[in-house]
Each structure stands twice: as structure tokens, then as C-alpha cells.
PDB file of N, CA and C in Angstrom:
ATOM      1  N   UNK A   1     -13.396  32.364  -4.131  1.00  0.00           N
ATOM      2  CA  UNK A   1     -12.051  31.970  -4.487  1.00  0.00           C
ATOM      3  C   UNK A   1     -11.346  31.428  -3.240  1.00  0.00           C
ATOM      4  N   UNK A   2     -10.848  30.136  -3.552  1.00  0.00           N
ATOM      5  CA  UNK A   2     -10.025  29.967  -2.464  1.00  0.00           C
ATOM      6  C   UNK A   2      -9.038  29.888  -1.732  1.00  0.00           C
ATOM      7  N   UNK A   3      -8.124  31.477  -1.675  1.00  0.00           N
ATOM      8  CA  UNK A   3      -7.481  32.015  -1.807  1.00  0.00           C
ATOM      9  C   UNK A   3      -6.896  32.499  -2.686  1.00  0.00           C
ATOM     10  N   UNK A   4      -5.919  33.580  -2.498  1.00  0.00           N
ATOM     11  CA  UNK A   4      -5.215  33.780  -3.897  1.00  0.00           C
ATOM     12  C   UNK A   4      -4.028  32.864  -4.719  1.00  0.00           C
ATOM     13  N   UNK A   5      -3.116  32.810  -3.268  1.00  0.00           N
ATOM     14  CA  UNK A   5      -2.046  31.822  -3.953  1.00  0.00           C
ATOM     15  C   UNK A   5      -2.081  30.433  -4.848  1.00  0.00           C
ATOM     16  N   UNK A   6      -1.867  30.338  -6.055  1.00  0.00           N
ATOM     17  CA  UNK A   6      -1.630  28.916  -6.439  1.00  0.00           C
ATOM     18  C   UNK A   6      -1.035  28.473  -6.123  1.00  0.00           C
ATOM     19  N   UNK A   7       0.268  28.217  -4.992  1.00  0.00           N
ATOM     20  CA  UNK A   7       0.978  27.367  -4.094  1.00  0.00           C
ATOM     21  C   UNK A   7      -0.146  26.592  -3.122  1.00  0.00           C
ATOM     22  N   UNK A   8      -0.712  27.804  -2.559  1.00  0.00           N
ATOM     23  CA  UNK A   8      -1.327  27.463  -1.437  1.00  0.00           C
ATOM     24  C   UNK A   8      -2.593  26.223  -2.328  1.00  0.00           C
ATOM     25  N   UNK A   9      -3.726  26.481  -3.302  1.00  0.00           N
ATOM     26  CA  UNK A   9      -4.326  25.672  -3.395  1.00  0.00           C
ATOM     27  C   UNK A   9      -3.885  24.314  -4.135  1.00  0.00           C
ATOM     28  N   UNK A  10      -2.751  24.626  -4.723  1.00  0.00           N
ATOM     29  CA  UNK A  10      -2.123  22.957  -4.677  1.00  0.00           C
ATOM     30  C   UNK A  10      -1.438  22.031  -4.073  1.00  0.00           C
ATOM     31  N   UNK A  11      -1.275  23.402  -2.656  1.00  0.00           N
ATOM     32  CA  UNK A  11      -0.691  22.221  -1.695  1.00  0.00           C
ATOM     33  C   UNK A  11      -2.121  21.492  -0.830  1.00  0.00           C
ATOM     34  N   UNK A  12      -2.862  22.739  -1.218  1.00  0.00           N
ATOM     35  CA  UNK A  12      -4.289  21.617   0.018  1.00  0.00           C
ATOM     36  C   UNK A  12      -4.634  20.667  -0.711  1.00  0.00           C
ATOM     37  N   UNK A  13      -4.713  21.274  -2.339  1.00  0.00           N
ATOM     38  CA  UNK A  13      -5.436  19.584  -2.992  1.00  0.00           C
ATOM     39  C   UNK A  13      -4.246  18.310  -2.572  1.00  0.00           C
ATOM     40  N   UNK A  14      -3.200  18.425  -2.995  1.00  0.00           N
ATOM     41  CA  UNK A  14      -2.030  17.684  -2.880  1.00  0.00           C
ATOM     42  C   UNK A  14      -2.512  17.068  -1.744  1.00  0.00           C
ATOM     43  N   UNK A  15      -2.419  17.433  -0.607  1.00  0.00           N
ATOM     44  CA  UNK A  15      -2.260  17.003   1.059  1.00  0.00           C
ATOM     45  C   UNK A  15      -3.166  16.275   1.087  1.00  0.00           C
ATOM     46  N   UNK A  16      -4.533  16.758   0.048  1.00  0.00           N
ATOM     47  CA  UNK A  16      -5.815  15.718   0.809  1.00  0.00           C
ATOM     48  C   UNK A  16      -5.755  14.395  -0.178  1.00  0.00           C
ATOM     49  N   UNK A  17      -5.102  14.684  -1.075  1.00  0.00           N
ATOM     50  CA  UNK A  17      -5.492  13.193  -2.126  1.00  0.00           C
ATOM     51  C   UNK A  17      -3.506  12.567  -1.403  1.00  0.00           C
ATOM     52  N   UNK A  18      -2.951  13.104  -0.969  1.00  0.00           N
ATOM     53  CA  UNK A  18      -1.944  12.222  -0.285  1.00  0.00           C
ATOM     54  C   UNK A  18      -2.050  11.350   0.637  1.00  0.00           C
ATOM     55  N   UNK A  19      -2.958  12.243   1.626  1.00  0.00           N
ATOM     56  CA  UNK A  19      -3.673  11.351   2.553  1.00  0.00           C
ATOM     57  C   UNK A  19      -4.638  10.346   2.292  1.00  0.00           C
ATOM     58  N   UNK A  20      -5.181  10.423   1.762  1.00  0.00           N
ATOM     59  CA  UNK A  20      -6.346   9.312   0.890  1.00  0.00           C
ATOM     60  C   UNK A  20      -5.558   8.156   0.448  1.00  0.00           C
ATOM     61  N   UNK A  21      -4.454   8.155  -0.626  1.00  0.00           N
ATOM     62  CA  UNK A  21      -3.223   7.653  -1.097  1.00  0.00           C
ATOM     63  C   UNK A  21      -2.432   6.787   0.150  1.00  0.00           C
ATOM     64  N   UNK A  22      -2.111   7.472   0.862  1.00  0.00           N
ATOM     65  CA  UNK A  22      -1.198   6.921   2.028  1.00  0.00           C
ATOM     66  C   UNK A  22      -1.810   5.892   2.772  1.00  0.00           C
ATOM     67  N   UNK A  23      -3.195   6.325   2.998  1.00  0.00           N
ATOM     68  CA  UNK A  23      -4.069   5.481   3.528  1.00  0.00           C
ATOM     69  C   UNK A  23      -4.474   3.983   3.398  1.00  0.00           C
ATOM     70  N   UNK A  24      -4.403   4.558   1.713  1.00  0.00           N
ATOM     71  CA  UNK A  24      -4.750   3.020   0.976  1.00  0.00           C
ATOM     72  C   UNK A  24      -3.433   2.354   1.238  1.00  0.00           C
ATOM     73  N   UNK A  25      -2.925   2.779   0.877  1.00  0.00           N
ATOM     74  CA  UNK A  25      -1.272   2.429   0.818  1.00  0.00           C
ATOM     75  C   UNK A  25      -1.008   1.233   2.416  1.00  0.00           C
ATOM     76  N   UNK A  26      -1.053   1.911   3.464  1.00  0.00           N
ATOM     77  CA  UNK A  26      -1.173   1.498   4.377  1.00  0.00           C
ATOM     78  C   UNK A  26      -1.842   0.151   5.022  1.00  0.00           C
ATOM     79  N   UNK A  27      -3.251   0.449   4.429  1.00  0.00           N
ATOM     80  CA  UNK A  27      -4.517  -0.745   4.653  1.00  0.00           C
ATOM     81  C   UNK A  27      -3.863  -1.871   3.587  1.00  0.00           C
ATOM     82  N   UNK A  28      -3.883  -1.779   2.135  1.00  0.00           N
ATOM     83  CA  UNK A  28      -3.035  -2.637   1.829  1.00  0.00           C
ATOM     84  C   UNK A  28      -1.765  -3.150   2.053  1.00  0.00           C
ATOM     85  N   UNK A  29      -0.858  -2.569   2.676  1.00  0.00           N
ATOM     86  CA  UNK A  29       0.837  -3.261   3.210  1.00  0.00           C
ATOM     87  C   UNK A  29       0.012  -4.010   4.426  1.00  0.00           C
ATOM     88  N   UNK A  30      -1.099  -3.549   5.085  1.00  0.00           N
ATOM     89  CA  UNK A  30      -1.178  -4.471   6.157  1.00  0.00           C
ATOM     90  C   UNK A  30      -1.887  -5.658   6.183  1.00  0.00           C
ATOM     91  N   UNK A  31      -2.638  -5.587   4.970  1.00  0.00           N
ATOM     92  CA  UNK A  31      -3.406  -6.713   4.168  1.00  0.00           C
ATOM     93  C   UNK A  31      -2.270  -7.580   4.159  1.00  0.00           C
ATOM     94  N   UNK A  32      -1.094  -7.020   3.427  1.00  0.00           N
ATOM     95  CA  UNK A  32      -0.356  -8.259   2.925  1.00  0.00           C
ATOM     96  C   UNK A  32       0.297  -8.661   3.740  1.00  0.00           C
ATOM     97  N   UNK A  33       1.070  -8.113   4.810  1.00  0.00           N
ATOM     98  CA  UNK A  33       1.501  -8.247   5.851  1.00  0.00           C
ATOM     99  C   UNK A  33       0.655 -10.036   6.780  1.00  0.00           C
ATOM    100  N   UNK A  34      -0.253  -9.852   6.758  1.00  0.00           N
ATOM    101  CA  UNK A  34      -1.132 -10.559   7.768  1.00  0.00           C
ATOM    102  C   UNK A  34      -0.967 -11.785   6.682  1.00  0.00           C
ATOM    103  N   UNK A  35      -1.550 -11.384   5.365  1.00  0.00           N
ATOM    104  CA  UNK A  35      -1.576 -12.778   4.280  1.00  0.00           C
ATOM    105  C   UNK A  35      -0.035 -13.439   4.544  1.00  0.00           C
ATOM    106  N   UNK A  36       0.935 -12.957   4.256  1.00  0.00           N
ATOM    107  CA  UNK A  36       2.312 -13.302   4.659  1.00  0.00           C
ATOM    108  C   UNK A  36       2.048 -14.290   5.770  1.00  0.00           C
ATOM    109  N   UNK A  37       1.769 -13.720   6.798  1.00  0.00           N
ATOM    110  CA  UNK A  37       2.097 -14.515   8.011  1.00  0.00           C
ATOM    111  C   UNK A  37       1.330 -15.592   8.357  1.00  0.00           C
ATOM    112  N   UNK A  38       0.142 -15.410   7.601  1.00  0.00           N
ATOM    113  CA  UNK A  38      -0.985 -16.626   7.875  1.00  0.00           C
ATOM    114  C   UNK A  38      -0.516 -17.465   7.103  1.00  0.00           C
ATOM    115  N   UNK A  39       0.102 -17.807   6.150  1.00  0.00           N
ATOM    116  CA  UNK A  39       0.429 -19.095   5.203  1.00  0.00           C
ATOM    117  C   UNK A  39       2.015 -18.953   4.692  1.00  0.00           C
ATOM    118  N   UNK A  40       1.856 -19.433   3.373  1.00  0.00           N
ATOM    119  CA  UNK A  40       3.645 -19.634   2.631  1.00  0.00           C
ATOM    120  C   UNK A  40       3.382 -17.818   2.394  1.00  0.00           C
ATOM    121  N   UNK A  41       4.734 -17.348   2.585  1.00  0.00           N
ATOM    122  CA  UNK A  41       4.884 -16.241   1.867  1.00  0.00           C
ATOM    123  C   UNK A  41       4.976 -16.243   0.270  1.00  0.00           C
ATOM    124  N   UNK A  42       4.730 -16.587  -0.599  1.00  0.00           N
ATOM    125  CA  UNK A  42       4.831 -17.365  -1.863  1.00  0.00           C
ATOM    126  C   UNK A  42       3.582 -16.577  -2.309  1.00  0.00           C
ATOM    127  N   UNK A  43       3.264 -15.985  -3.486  1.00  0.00           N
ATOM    128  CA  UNK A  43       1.517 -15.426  -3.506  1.00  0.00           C
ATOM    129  C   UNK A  43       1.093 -16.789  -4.217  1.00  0.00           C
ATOM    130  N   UNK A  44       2.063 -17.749  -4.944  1.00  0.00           N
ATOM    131  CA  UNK A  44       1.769 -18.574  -5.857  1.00  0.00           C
ATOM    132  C   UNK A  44       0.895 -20.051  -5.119  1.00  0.00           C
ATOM    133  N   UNK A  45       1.337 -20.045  -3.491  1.00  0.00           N
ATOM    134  CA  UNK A  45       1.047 -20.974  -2.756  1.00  0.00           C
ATOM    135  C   UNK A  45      -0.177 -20.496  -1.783  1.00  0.00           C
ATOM    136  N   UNK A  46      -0.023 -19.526  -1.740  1.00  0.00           N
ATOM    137  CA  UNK A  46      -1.131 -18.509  -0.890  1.00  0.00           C
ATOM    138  C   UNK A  46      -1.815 -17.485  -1.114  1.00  0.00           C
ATOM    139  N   UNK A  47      -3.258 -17.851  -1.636  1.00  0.00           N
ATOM    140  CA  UNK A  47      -4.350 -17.639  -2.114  1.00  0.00           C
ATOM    141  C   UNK A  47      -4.701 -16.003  -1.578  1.00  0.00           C
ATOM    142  N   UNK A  48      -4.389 -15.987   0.085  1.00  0.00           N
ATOM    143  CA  UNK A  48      -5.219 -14.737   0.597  1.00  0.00           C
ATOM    144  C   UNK A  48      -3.956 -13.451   0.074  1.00  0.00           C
ATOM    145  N   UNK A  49      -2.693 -14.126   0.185  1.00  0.00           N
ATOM    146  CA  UNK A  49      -1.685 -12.999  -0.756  1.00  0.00           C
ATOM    147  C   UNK A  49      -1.701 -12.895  -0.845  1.00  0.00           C
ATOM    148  N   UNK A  50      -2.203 -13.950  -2.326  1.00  0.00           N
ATOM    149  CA  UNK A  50      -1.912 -13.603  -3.890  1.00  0.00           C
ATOM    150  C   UNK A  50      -3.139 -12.208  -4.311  1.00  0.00           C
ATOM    151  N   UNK A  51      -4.416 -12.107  -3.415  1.00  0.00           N
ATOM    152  CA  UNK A  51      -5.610 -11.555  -3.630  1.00  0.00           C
ATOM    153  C   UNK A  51      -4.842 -10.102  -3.243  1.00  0.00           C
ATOM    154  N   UNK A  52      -4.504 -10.158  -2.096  1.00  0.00           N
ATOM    155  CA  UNK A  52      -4.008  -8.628  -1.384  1.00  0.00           C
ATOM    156  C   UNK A  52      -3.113  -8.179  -2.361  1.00  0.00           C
ATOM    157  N   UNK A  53      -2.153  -9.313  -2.992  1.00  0.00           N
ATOM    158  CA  UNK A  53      -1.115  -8.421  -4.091  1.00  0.00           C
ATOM    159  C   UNK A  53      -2.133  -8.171  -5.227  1.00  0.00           C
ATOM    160  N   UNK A  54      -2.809  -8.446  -5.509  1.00  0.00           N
ATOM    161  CA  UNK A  54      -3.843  -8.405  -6.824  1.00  0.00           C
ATOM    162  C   UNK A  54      -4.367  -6.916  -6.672  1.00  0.00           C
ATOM    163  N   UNK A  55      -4.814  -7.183  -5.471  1.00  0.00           N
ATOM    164  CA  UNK A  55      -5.514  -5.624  -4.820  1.00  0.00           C
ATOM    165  C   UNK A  55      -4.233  -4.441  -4.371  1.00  0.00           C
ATOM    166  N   UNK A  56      -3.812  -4.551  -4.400  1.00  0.00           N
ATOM    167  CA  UNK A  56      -2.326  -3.538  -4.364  1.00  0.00           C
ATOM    168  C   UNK A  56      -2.230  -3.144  -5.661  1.00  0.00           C
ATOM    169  N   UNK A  57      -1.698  -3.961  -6.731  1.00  0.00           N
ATOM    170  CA  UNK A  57      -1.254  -3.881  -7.924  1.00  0.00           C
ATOM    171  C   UNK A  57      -2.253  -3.245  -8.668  1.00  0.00           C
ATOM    172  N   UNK A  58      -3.575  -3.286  -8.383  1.00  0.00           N
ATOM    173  CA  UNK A  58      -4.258  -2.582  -8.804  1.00  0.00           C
ATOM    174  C   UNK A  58      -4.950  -1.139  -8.551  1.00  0.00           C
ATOM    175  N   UNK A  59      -4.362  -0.829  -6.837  1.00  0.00           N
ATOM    176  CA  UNK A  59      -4.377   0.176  -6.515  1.00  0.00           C
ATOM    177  C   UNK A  59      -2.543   1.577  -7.024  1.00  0.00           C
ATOM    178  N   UNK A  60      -1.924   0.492  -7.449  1.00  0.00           N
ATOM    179  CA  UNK A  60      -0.597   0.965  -7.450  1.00  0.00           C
ATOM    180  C   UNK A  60       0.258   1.474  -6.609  1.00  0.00           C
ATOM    181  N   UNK A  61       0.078   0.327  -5.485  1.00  0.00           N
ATOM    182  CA  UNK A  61       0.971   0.149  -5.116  1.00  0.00           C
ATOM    183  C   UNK A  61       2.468  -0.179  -5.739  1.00  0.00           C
ATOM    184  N   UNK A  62       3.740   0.586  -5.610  1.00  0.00           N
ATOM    185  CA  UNK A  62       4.848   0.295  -6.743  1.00  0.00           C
ATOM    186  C   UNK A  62       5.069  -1.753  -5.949  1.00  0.00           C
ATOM    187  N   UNK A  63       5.633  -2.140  -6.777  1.00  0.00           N
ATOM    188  CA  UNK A  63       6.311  -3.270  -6.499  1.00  0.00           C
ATOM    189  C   UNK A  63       7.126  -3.533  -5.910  1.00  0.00           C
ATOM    190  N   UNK A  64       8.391  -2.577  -4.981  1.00  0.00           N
ATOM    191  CA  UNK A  64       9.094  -2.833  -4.147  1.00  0.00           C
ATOM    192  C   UNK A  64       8.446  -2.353  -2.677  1.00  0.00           C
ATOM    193  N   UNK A  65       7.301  -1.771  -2.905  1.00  0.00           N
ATOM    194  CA  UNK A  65       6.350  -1.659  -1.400  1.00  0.00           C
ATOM    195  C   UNK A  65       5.777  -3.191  -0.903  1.00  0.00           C
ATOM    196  N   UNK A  66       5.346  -3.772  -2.417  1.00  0.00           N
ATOM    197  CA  UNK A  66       4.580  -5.178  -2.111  1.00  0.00           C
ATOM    198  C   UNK A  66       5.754  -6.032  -1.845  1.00  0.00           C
ATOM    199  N   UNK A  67       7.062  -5.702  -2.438  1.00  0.00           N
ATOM    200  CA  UNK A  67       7.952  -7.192  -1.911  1.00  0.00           C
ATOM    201  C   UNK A  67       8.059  -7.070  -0.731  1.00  0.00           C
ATOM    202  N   UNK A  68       8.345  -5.136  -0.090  1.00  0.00           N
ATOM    203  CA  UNK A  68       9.024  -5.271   1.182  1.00  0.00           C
ATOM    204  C   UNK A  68       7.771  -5.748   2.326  1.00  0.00           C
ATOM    205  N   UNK A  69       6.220  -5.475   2.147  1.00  0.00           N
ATOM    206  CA  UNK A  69       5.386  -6.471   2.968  1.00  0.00           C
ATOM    207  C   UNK A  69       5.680  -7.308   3.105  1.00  0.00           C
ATOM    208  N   UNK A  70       5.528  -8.075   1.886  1.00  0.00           N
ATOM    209  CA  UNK A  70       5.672  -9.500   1.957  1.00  0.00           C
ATOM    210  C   UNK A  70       6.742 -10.319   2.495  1.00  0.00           C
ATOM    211  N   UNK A  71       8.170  -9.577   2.811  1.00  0.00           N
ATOM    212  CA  UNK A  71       9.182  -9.985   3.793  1.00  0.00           C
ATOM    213  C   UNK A  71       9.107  -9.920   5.116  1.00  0.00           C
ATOM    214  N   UNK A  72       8.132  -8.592   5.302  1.00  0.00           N
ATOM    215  CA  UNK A  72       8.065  -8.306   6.107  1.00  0.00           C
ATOM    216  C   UNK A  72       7.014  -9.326   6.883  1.00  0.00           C
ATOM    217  N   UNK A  73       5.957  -9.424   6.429  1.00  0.00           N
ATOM    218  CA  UNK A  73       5.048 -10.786   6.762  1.00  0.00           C
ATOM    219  C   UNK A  73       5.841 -12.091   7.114  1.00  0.00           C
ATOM    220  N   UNK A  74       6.818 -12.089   6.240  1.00  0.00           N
ATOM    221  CA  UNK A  74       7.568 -13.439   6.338  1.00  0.00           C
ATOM    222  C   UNK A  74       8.595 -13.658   7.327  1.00  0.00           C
ATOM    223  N   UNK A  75       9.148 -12.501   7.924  1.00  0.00           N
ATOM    224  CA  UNK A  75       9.820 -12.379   9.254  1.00  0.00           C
ATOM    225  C   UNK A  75      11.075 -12.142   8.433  1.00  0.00           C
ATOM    226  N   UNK A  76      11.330 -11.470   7.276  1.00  0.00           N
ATOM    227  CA  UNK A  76      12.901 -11.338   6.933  1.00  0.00           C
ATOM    228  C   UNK A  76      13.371  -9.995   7.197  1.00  0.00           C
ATOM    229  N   UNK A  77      12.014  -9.166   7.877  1.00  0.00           N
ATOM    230  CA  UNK A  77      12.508  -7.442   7.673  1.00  0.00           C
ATOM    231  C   UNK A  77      12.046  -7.193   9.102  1.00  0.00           C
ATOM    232  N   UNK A  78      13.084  -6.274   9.909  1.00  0.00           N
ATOM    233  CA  UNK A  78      12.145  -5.824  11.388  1.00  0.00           C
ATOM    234  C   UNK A  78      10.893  -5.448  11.554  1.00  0.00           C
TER     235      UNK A  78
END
């Protein structure tokens, strides 16, 4: 048993699939980030974007994570 508390074992599962989560999370904002900056910020004009938002959206990433990359790529966000 691994441990007694049910706090305790749903905070370890929690922590490890957060981290996993965050991770992705991360590798994709920086995907899009880079697509941003290499071409039009536009996904409609830019192919390697439009792929990274494809791949976000399908990881679920929410949609105001992918806009704020994509500004952020584009130089509108610090």
C-alpha cells in the first residue's frame, strides 16, 4: 500500500501527470513561439504554425495559451 492517506496518493499521482502536462505544454508554446517568429504570425500564411497550432490543439492546449504564443512569437507580448 502506498501509504495510508488518500490526500497523500492523489497528490503524487496529480504532481506526476502535472508535470508530464506542463511539459508538453511548454515544448509546444515554444514550438509556436519559434513558428511565429520564423514567418507571418498568421497560422493561415504560415505553414510551420499552422502545424504547431494543430499539434497544441490536439494536445489541449486551451486557446488563449496558443494566442498568447503566438503574440508572443510576433513581438506583441514581453
Amino acid at each position: 500500500m502506498a501509504g495510508h492517506s488518500k490526500w497523500a496518493n492523489i497528490k503524487r499521482q496529480k504532481a506526476r501527470v502535472d508535470a508530464v502536462k506542463g511539459k508538453t505544454f511548454a515544448k509546444l508554446s515554444r514550438e509556436i513561439i519559434v513558428a511565429a517568429r520564423a514567418g507571418v504570425p498568421d497560422p493561415d500564411g504560415n505553414f510551420q504554425l499552422r502545424n504547431a497550432v494543430e499539434k497544441a490543439k490536439a494536445a489541449g492546449i486551451p486557446n488563449e495559451n496558443i494566442e498568447r504564443a503566438i503574440a508572443k512569437g510576433a513581438g506583441q507580448l514581453g
